[in-house]
Protein backbone atom coordinates (compact mmCIF):
# COMPACT_ATOMS: atom_id res chain seq x y z
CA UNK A 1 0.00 0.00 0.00
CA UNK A 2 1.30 3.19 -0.86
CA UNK A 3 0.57 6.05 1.69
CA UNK A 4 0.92 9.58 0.38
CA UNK A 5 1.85 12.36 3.58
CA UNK A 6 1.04 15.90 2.58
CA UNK A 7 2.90 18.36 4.34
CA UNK A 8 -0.35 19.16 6.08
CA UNK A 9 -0.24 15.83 7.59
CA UNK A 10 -2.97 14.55 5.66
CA UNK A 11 -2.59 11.10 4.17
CA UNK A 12 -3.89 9.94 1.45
CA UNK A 13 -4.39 5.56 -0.35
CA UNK A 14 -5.84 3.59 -1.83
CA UNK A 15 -7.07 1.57 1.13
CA UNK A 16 -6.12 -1.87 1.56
CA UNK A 17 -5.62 -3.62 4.81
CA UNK A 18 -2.28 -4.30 5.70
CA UNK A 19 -1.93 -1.67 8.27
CA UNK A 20 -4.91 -0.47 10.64
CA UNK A 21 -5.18 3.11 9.04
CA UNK A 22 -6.94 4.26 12.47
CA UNK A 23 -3.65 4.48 14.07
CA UNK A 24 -3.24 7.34 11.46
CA UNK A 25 -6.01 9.32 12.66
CA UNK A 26 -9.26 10.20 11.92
CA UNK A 27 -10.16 8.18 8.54
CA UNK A 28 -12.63 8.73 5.76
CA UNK A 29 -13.25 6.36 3.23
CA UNK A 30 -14.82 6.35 0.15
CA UNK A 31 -15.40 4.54 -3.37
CA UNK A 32 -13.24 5.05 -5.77
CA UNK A 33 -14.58 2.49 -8.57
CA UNK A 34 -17.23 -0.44 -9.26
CA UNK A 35 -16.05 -3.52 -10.40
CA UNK A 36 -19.15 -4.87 -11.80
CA UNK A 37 -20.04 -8.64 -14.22
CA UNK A 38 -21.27 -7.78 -17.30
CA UNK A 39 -24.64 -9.58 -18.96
CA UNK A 40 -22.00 -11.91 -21.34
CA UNK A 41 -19.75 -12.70 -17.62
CA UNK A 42 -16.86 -10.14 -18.35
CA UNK A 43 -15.85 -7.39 -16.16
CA UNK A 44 -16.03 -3.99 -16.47
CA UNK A 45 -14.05 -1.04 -13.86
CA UNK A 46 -16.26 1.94 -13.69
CA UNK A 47 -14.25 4.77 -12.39
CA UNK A 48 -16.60 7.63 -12.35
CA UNK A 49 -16.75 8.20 -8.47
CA UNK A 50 -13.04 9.41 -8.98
CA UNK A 51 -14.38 11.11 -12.91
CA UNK A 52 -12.32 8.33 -14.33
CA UNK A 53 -12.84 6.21 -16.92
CA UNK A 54 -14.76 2.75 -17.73
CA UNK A 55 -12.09 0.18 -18.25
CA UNK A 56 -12.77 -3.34 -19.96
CA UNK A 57 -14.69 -5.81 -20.20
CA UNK A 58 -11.82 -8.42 -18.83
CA UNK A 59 -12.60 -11.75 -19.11
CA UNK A 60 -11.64 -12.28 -15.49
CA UNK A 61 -12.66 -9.99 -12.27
CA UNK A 62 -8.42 -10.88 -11.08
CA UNK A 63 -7.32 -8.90 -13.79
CA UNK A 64 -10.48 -5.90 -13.50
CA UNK A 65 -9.00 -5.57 -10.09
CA UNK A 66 -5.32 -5.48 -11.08
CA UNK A 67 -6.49 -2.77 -13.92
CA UNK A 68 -8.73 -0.54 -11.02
CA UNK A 69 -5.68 -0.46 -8.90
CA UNK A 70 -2.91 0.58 -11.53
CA UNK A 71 -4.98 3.53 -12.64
CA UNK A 72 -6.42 4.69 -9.52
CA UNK A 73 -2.23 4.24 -8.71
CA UNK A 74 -1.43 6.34 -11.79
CA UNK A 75 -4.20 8.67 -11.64
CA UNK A 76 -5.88 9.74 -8.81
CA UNK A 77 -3.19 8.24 -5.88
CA UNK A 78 -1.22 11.64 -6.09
CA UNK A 79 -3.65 14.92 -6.36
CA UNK A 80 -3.49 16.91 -9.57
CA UNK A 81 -2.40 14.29 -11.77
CA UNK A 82 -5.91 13.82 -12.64
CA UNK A 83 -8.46 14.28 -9.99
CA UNK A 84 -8.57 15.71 -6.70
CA UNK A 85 -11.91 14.17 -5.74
């Protein structure tokens, strides 16, 4: 998990659970994506909660996942590269 610090001393992930994030502080959560089965059984990443894209369909939700993480990662992880949301 990768744990950005502003110099304000606010923190910001994408949350996972290998460390207890309460011991940070006070913690809001929220959604970036869906990861949702299609009609046909593929996967689709719906990244609108963070104005992102749709990615897919993948044929399996493994790889969806894999996908959501690398963009929220390379796109919404550090603030201004796309969306401060």
């Amino acid at each position: 998990m990768e744990l950005l610090i502003s110099p304000a001393g606010l923190t910001r992930c994408v949350y996972g659970e290998e460390i207890d994030l309460t011991q940070l502080g006070s913690v809001t959560i929220r959604r970036g994506s869906h990861v949702e089965p299609t009609d046909d059984g593929q996967w689709m990443v719906d990244l609108s909660p963070v104005d992102g894209p749709r990615l897919g369909p993948f044929a399996v939700r493994s790889v969806a996942l894999t996908e959501e993480l690398a963009w929220l990662s390379q796109n919404w992880l550090i603030p201004g590269r796309h969306s401060d949301g």
